[in-house]
N, C-alpha and C. Protein backbone atom coordinates (compact mmCIF):
# COMPACT_ATOMS: atom_id res chain seq x y z
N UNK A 1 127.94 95.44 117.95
CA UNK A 1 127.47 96.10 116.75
C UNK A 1 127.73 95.21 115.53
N UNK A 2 126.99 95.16 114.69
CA UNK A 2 126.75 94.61 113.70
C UNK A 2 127.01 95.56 111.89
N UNK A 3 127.50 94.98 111.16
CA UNK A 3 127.32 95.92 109.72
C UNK A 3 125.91 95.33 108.93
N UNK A 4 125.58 96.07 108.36
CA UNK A 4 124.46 95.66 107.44
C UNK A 4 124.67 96.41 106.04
N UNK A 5 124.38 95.71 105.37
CA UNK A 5 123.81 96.14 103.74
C UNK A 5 122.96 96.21 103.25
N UNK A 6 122.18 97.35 102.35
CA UNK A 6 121.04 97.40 102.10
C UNK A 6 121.02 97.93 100.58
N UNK A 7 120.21 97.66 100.09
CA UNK A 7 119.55 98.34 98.80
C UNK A 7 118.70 98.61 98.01
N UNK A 8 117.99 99.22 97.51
CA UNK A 8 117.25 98.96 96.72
C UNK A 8 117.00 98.23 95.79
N UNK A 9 115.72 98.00 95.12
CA UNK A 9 115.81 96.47 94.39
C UNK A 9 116.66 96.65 93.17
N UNK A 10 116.70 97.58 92.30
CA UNK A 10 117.98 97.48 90.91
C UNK A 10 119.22 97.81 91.62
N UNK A 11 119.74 98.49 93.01
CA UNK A 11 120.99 98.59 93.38
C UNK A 11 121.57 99.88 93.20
N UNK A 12 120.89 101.34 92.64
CA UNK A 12 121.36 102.16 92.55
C UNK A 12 121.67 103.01 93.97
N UNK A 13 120.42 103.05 94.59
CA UNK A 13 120.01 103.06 96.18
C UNK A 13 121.00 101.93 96.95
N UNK A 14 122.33 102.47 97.73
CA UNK A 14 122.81 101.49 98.50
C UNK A 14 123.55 101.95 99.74
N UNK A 15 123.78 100.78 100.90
CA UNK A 15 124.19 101.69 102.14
C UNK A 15 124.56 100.41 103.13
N UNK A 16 125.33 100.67 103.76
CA UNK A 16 126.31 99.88 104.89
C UNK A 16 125.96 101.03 105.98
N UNK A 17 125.36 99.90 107.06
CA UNK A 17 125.53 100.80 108.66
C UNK A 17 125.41 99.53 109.35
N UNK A 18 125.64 100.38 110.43
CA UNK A 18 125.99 99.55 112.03
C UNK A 18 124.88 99.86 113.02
N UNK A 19 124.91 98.96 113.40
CA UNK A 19 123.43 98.61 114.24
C UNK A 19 123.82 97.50 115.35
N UNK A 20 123.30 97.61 116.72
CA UNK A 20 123.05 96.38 117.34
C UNK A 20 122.07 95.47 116.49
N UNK A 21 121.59 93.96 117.09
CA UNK A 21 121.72 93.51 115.97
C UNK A 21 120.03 93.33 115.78
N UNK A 22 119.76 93.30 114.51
CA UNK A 22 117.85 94.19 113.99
C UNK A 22 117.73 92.35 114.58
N UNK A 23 116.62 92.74 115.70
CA UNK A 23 115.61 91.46 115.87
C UNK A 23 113.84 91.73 115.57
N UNK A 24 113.76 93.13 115.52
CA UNK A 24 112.15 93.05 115.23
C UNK A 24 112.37 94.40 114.20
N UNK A 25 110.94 95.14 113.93
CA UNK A 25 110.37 96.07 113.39
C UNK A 25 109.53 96.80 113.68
N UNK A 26 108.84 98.03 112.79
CA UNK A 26 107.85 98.72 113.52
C UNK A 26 106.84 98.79 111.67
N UNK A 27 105.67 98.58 111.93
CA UNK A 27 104.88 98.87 110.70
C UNK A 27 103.87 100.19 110.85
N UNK A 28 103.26 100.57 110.10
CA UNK A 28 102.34 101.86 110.07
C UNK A 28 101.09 101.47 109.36
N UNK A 29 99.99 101.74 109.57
CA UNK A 29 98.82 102.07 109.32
C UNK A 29 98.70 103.16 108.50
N UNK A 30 99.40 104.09 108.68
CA UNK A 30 98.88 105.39 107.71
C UNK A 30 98.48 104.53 106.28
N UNK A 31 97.77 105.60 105.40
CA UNK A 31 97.35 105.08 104.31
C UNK A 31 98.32 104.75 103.08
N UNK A 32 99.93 105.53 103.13
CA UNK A 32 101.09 105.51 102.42
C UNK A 32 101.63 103.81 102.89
N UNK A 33 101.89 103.40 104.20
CA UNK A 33 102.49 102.53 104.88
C UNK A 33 101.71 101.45 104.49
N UNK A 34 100.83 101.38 104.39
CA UNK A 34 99.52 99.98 104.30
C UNK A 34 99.87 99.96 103.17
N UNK A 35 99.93 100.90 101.73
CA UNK A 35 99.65 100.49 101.15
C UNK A 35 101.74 99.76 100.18
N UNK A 36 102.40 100.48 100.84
CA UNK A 36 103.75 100.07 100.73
C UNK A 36 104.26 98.59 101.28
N UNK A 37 103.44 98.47 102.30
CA UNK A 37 103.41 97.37 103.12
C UNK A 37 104.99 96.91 104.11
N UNK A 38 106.27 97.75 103.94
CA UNK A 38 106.98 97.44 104.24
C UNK A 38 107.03 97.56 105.80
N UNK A 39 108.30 96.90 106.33
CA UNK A 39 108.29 96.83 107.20
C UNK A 39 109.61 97.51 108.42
N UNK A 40 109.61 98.17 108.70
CA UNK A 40 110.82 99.47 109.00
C UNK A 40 111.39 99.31 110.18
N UNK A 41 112.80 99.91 110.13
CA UNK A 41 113.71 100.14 111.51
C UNK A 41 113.24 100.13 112.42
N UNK A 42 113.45 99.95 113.90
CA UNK A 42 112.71 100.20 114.98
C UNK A 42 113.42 101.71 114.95
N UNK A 43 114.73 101.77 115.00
CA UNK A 43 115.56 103.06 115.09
C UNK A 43 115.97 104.20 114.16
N UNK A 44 115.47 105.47 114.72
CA UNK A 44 116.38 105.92 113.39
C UNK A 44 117.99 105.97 113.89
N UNK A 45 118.56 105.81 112.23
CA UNK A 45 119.95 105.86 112.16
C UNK A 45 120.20 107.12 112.02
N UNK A 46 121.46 107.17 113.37
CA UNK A 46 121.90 108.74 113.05
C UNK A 46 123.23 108.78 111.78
N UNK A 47 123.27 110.41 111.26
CA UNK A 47 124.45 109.88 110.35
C UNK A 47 125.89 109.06 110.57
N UNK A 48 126.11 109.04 111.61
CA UNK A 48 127.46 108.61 112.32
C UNK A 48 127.26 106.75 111.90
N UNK A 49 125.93 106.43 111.90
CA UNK A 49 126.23 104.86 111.55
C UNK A 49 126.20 104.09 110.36
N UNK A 50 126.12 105.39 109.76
CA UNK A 50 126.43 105.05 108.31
C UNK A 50 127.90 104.60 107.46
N UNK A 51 128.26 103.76 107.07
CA UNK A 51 129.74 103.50 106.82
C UNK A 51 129.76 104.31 105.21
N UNK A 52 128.56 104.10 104.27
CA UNK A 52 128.60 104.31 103.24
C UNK A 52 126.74 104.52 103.10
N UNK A 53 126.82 105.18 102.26
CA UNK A 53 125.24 105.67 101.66
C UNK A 53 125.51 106.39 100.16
N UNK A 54 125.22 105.66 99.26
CA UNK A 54 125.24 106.05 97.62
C UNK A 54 124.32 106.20 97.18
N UNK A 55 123.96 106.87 95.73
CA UNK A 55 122.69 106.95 95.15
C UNK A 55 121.42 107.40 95.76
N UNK A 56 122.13 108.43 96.35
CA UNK A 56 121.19 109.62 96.60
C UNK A 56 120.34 110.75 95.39
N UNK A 57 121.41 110.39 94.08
CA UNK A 57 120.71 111.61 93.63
C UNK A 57 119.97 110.54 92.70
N UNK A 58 119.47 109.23 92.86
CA UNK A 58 118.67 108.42 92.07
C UNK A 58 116.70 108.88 92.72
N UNK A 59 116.99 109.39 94.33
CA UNK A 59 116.46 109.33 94.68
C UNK A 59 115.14 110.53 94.76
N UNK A 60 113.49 110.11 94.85
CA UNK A 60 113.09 111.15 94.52
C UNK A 60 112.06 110.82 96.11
N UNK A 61 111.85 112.35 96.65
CA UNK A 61 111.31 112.58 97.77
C UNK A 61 109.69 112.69 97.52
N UNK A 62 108.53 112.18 98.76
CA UNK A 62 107.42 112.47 98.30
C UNK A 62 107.10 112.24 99.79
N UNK A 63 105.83 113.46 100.43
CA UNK A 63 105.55 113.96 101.46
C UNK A 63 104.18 114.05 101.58
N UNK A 64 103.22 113.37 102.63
CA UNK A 64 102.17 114.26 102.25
C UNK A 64 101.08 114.47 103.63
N UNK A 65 100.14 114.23 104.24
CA UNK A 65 99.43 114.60 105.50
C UNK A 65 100.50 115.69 106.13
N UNK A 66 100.87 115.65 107.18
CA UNK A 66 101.48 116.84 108.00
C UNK A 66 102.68 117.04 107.64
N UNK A 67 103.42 116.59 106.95
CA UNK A 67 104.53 116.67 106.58
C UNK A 67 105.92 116.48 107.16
N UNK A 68 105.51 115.60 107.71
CA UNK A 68 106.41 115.59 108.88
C UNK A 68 107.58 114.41 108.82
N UNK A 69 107.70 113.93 107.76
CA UNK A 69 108.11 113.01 107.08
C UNK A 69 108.57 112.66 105.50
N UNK A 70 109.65 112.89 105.11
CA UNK A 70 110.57 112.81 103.90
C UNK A 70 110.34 111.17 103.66
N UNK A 71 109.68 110.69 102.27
CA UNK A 71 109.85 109.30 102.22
C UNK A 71 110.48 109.64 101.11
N UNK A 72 111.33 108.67 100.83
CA UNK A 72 112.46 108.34 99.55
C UNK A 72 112.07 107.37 98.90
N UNK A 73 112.35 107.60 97.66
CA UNK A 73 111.77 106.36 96.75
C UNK A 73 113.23 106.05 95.53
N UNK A 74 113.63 105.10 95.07
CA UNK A 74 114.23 105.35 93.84
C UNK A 74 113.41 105.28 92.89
N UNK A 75 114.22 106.74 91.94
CA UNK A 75 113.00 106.64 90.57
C UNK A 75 113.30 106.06 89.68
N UNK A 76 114.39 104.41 89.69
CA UNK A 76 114.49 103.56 88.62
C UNK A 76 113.52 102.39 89.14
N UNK A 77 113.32 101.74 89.87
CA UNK A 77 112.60 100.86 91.02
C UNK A 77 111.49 101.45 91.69
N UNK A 78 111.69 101.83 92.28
CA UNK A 78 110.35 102.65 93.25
C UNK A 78 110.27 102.06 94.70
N UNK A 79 111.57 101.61 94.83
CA UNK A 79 111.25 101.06 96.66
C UNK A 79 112.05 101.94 97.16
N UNK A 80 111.13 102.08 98.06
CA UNK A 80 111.74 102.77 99.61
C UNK A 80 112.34 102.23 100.96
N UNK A 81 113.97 102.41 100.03
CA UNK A 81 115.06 102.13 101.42
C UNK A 81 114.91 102.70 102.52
N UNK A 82 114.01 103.56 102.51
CA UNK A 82 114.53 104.26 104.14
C UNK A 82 113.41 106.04 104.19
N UNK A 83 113.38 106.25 105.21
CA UNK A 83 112.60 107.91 105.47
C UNK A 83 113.32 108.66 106.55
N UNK A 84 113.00 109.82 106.52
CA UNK A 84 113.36 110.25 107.41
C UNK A 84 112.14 111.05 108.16
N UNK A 85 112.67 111.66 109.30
CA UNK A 85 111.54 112.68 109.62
C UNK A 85 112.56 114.14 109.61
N UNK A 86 111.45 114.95 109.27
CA UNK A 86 111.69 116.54 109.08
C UNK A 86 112.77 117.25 110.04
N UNK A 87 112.11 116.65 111.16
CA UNK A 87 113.00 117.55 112.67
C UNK A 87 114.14 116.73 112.93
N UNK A 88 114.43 115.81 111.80
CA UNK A 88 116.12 115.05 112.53
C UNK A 88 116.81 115.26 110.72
N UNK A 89 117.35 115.51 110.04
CA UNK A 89 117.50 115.50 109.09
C UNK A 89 118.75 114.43 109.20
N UNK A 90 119.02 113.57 108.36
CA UNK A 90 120.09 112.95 107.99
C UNK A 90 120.18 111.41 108.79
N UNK A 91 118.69 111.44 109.85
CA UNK A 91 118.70 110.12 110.96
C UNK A 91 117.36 109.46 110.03
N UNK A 92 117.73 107.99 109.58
CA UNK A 92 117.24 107.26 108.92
C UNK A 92 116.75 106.20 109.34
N UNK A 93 115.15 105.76 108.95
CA UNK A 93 114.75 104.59 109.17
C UNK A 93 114.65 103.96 108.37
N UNK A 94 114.95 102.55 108.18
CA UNK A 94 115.87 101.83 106.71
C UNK A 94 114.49 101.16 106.73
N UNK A 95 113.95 100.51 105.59
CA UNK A 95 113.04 99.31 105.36
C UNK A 95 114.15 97.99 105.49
N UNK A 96 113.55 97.32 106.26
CA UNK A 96 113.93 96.10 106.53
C UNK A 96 114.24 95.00 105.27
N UNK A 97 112.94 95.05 104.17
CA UNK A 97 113.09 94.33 103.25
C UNK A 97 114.40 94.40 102.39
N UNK A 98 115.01 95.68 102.48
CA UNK A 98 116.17 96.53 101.50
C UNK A 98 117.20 95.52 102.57
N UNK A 99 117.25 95.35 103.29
CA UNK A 99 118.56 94.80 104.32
C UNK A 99 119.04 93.29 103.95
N UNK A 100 120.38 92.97 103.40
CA UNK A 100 120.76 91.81 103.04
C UNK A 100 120.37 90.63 104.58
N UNK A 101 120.17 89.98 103.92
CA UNK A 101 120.27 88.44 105.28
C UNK A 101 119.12 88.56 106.37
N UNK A 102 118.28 89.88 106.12
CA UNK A 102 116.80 89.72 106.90
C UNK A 102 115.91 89.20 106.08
N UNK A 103 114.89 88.72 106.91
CA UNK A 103 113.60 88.45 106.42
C UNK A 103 112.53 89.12 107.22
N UNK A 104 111.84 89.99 106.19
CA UNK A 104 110.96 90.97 107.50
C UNK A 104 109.74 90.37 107.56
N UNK A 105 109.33 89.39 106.77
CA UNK A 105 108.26 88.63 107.49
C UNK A 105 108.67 87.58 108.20
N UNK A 106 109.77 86.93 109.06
CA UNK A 106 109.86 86.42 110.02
C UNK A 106 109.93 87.29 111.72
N UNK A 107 110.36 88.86 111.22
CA UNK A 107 110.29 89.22 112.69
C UNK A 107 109.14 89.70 113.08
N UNK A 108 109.11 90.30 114.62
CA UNK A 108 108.35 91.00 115.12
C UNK A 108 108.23 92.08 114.90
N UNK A 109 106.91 92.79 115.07
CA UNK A 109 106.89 93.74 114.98
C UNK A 109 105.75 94.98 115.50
N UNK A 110 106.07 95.90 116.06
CA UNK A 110 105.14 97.02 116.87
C UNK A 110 104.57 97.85 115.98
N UNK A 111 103.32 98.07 115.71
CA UNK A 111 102.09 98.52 115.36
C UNK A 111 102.08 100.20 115.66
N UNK A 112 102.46 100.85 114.86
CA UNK A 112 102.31 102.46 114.77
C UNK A 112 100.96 102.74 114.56
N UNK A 113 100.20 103.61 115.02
CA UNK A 113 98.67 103.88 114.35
C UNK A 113 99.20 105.32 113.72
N UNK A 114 99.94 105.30 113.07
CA UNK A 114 100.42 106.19 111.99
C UNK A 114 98.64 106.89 111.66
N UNK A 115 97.34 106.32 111.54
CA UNK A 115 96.68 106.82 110.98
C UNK A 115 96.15 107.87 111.64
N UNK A 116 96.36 107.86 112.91
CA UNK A 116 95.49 109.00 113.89
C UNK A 116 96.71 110.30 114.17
N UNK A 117 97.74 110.72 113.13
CA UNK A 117 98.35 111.29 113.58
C UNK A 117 98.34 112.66 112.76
């Protein structure tokens, strides 16, 4: 297991977890994802691998097709560290770009058709 650090781009949004260690990603098609372009966890994080998670209340929620999905944004910046889905509350999929010492356009990554869903 590995620690990681992440944040949002001004730093109010921030978080330490543990992970085996991130070699690829997963991207989305939906029309939110394309147009965010980031590039996301393969896993969600359950709360247990979280060491630290701050600046939550920077954060503003926005939802929309089935709803099946909490995306977080900070409302000083506007990037999105991380989402969740509805039916796991508190298990997080981090954006890769937010993660110190990755580069998410060097990894791999698996193709969601987020759009047909």
């Amino acid at each position: 297991m590995k620690t990681y650090r992440a944040s949002c781009h001004c730093g109010r949004v921030a978080m330490q977890f543990r992970s085996p260690q991130i070699t690829s990603g997963k991207r989305c098609n939906c029309s939110l994802c394309t147009r965010r372009g980031a590039l996301m966890s393969v896993a969600y994080y359950a709360p247990d691998a979280f060491l630290s998670l701050s600046g939550l209340e920077a954060l503003t929620r926005y939802q929309f097709g089935d709803h099946q999905v909490n995306h977080y944004f900070c409302a000083t910046c506007g990037i999105c560290s991380f989402h969740e889905a509805v039916d796991t509350p508190g298990h997080l999929r981090i954006n890769l770009g937010c993660v110190d010492g990755i580069d998410p356009m060097a990894l791999p990554y698996e193709l969601v058709d987020g759009r047909s869903f």
